[in-house]
Protein backbone atom coordinates (compact mmCIF):
# COMPACT_ATOMS: atom_id res chain seq x y z
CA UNK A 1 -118.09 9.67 78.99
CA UNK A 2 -114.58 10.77 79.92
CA UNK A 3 -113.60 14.49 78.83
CA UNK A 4 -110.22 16.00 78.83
CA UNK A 5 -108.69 15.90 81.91
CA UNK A 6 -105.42 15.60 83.95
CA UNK A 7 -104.43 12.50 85.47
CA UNK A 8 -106.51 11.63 89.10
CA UNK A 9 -105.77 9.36 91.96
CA UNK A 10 -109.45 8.84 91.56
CA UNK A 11 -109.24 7.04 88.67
CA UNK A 12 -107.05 4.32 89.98
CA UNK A 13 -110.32 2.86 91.52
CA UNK A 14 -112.94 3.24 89.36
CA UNK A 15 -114.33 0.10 87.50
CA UNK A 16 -113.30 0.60 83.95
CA UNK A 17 -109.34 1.49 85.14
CA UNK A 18 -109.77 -1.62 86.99
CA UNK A 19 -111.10 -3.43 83.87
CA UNK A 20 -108.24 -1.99 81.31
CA UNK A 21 -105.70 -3.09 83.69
CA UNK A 22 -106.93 -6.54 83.87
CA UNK A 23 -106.94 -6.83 79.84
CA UNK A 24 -103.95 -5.40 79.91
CA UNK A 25 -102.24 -7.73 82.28
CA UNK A 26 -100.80 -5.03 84.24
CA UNK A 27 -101.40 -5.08 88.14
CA UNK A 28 -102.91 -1.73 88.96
CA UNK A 29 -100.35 0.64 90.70
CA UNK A 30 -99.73 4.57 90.42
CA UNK A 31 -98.10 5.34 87.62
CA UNK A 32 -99.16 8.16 85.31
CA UNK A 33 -97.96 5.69 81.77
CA UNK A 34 -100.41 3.38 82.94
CA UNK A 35 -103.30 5.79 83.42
CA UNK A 36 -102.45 7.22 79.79
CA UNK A 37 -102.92 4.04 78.50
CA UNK A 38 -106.49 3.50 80.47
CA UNK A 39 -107.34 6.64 79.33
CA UNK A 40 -106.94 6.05 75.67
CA UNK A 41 -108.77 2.84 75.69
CA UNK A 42 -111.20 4.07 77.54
CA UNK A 43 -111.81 7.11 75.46
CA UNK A 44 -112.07 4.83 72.57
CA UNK A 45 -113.87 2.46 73.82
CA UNK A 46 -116.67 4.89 75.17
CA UNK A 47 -116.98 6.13 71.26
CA UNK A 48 -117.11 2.96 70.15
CA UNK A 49 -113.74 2.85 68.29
CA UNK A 50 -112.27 -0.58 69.38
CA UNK A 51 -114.24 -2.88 67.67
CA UNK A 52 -113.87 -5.00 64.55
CA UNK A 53 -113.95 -2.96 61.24
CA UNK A 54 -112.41 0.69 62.64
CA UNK A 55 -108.85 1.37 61.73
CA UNK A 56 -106.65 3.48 63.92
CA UNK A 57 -103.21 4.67 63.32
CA UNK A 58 -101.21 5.12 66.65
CA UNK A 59 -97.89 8.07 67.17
CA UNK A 60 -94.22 7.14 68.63
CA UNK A 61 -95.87 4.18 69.93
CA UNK A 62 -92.36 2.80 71.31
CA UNK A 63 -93.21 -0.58 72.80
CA UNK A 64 -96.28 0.46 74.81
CA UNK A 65 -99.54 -2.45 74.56
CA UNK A 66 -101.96 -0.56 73.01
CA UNK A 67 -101.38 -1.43 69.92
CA UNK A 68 -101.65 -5.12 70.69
CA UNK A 69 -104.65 -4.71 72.91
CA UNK A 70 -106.41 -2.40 69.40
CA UNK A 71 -105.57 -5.56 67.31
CA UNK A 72 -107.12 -7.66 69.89
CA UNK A 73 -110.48 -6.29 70.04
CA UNK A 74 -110.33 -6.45 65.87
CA UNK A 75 -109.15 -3.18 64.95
CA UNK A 76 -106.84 -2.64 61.55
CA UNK A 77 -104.00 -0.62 63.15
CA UNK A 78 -100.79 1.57 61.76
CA UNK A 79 -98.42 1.73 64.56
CA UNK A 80 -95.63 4.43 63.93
CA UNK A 81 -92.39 5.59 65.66
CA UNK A 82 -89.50 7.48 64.72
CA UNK A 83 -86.80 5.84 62.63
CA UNK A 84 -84.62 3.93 64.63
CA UNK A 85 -81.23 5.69 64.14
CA UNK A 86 -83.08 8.55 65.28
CA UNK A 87 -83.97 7.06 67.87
CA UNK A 88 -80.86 5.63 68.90
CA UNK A 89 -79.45 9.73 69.05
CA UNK A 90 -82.30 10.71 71.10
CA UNK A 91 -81.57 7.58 73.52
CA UNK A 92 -85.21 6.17 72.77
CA UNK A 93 -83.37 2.77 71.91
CA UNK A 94 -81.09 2.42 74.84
CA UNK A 95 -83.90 3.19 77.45
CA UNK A 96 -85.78 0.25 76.03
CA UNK A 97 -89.20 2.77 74.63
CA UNK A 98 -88.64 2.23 70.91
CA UNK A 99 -89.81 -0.21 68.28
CA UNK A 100 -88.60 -1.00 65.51
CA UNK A 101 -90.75 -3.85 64.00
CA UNK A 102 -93.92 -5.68 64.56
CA UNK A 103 -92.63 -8.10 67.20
CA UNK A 104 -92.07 -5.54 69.53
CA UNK A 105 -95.58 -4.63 69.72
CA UNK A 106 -96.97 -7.32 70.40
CA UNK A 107 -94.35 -8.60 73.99
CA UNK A 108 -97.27 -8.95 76.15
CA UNK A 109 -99.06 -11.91 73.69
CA UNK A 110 -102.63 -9.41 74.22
CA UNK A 111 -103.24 -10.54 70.72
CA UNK A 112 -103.51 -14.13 68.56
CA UNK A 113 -99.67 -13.66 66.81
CA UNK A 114 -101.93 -14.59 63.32
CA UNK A 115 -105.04 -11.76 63.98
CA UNK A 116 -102.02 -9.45 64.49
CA UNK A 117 -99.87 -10.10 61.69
CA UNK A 118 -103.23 -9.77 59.82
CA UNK A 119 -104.26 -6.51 61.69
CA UNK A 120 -100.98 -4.49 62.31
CA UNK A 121 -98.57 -2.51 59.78
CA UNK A 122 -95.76 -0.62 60.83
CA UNK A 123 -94.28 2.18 59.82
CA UNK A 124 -91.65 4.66 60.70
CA UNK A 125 -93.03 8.54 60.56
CA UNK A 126 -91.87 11.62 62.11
CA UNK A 127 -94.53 13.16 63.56
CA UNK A 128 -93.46 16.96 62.60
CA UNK A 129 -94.06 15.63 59.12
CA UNK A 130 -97.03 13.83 58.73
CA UNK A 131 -97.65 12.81 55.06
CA UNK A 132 -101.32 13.60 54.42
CA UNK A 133 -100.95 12.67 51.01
CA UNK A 134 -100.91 8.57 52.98
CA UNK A 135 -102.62 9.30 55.53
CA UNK A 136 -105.23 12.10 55.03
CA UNK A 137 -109.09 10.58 55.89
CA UNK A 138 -108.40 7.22 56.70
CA UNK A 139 -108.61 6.50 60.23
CA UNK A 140 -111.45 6.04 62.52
CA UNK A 141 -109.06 6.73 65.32
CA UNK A 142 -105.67 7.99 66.21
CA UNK A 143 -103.57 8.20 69.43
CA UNK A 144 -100.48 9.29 70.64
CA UNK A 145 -99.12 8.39 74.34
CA UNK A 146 -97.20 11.10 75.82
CA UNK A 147 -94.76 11.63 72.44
CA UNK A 148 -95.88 15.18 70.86
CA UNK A 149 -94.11 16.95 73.97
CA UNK A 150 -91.09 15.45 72.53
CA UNK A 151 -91.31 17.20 68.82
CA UNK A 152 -88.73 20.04 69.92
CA UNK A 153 -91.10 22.54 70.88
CA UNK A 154 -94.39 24.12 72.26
CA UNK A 155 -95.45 24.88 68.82
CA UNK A 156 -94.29 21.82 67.23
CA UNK A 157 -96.51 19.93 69.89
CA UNK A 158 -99.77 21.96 69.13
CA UNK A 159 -98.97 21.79 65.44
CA UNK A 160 -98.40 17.88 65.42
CA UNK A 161 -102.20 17.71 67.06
CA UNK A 162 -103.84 20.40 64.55
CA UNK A 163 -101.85 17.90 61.34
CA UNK A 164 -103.08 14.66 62.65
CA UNK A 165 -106.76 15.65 62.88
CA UNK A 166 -106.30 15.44 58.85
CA UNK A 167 -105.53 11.67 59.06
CA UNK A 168 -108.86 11.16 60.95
CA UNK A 169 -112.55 10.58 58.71
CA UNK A 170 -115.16 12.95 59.21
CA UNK A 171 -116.68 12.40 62.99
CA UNK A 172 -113.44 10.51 64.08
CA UNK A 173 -111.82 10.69 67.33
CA UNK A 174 -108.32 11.65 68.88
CA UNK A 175 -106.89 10.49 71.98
CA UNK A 176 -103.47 12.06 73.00
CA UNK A 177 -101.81 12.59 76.19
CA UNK A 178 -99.28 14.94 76.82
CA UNK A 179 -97.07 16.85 79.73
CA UNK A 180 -99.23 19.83 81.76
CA UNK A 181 -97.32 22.16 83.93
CA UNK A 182 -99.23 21.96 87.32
CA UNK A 183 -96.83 24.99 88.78
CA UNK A 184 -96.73 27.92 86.27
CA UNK A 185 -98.91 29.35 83.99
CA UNK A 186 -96.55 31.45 82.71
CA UNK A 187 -93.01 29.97 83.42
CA UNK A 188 -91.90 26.51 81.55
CA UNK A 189 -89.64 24.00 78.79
CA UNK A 190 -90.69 26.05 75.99
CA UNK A 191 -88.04 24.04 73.80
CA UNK A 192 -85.62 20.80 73.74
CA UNK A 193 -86.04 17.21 73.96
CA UNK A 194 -89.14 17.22 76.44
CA UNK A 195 -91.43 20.72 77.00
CA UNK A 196 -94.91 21.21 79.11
CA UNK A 197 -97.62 22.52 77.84
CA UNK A 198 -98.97 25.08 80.27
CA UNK A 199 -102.67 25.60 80.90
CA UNK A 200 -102.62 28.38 77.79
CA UNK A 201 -101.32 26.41 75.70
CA UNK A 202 -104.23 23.74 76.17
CA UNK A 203 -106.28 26.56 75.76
CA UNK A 204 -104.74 28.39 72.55
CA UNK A 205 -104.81 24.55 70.86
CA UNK A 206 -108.46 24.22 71.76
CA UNK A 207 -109.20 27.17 70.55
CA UNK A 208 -107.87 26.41 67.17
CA UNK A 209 -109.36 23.02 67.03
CA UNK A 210 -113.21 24.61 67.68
CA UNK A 211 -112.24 27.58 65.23
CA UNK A 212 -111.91 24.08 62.65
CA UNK A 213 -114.81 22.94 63.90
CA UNK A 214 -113.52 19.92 66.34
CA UNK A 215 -115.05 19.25 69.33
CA UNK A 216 -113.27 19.14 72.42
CA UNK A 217 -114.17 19.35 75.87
CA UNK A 218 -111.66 19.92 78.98
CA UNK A 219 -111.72 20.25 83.33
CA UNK A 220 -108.15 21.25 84.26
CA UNK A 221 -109.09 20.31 87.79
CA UNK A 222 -105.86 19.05 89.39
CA UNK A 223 -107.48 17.15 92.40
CA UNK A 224 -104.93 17.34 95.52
CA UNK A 225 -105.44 13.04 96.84
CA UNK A 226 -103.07 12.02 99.34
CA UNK A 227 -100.78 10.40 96.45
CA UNK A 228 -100.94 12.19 93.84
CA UNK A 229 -99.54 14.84 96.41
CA UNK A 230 -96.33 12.76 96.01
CA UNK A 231 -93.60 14.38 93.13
CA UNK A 232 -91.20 12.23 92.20
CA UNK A 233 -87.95 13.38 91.40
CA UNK A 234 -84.92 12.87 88.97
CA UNK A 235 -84.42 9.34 88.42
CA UNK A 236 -87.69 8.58 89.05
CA UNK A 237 -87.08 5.78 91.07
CA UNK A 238 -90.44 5.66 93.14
CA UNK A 239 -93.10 3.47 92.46
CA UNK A 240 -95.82 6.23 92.59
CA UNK A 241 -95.40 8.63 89.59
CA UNK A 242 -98.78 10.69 89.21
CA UNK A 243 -96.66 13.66 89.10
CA UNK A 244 -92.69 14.34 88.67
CA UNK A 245 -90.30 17.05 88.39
CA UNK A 246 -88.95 18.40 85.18
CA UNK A 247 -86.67 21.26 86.07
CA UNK A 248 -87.89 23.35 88.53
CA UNK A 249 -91.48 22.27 87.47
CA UNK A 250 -94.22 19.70 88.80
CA UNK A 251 -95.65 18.24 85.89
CA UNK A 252 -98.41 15.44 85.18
CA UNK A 253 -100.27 13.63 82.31
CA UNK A 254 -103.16 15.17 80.32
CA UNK A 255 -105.60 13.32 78.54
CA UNK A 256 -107.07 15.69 75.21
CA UNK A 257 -109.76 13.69 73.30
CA UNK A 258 -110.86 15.40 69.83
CA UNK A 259 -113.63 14.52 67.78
CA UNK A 260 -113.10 15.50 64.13
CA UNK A 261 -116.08 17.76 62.19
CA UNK A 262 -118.26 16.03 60.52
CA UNK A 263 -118.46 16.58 56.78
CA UNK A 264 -121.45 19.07 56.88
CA UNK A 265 -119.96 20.87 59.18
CA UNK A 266 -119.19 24.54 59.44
């Protein structure tokens, strides 16, 4: 099964990238959004948390298809993102990555419009204020898709993955993706509207997540393919996108995927 890892070249080719890309209806090319996206269903999938009967509840989903593509396979989902005025400050709204009802989730037809009406509930949450008091123990699954780098800071983005293992059941399983500073280990956005997490900050929030018990297992191998080489800069205009710079930083995706304790656990 897939561990936590940073986005790979590699994985562009491999059968069940190929396979997500067809459900999805997305023509394969290198882009690190779509390899988030294959990476969350695939983590899922591998666990066996995209079939009929699990319910997942899904972070700043914007209008990604993952939500529609959950429904699909017959999961209950709670699809979340910021409120919409918010939003609209942050430019979230004008860049077209924000929804702001049900139909928006669900562009891409990857679901029956009546299984997904049945299926999917939205809901506008900020993520640095979870309420557990809704939400505490009742999902099989949850997922974010590069959005908890976008809380404000560092430690708002480990604390926002440390709060939402409460929403999971005993033995469930998180799949978040996030912004890893390939250049510095040291150096980086600590704070403002997008930060990196650095290697040691991957490793202080595992840390804290096997000190609860959680399981999580990561390879910070950053493999050095002939286009994933390729940084794209400010505006991003290129059509590959494995890696891009923020600042004076090369950054790319990383997948984490949690597995809450069990209930006997220590």
């Amino acid at each position: 099964m897939l561990v936590s890892q940073l986005c790979k070249e590699k994985h562009f080719n491999e059968e069940w990238f190929l396979n997500c890309c067809e459900e999805l209806q997305i023509a394969v090319h290198y882009h690190r959004k779509l390899w988030e996206w294959c990476f969350i269903t695939q983590a899922l999938t591998e666990r066996g948390m995209l079939k009929e009967g699990k319910k997942g509840l899904g972070f700043g989903v914007g209008k990604e298809p993952l939500v529609s593509l959950f429904a699909s396979r017959g999961c209950e989902v709670v699809a979340t993102d910021i409120d919409f005025q918010i939003a609209k400050l942050l430019g979230w709204v004008d860049s077209n990555q924000h929804s702001n009802n049900l139909e928006d989730l669900n562009e891409r037809k990857l679901c029956e419009p009546e299984q997904f009406s049945k299926l999917v509930t939205f809901e506008f949450m900020d993520m640095n204020e979870i309420d557990q008091k809704q939400h505490s123990n009742k999902y099989d699954f949850t997922w974010s898709s590069c959005s908890f780098e976008h809380l404000g800071t560092i430690e708002r983005s480990k604390r926002f993955i440390m709060n939402q293992m409460h929403c999971l059941k005993p033995g469930g399983v998180a799949v978040h993706t996030t912004e890893f500073n390939l250049s510095s280990n040291e150096h980086t956005i600590e704070s403002g509207a997008t930060v990196i997490l650095r290697k040691k900050d991957i490793e202080s929030l595992v840390n804290d997540l096997r000190e609860d018990g959680h399981s999580i297992e990561v390879d910070y191998t950053a493999s050095t393919g002939n286009i994933e080489s390729f940084v794209d800069v400010p505006p991003y205009t290129s059509e590959i996108h494995l890696r891009l710079l923020l600042e004076q930083y090369v950054s790319t995706s990383i997948g984490l995927i949690i597995q809450k304790k069990n209930s006997d656990s220590v």
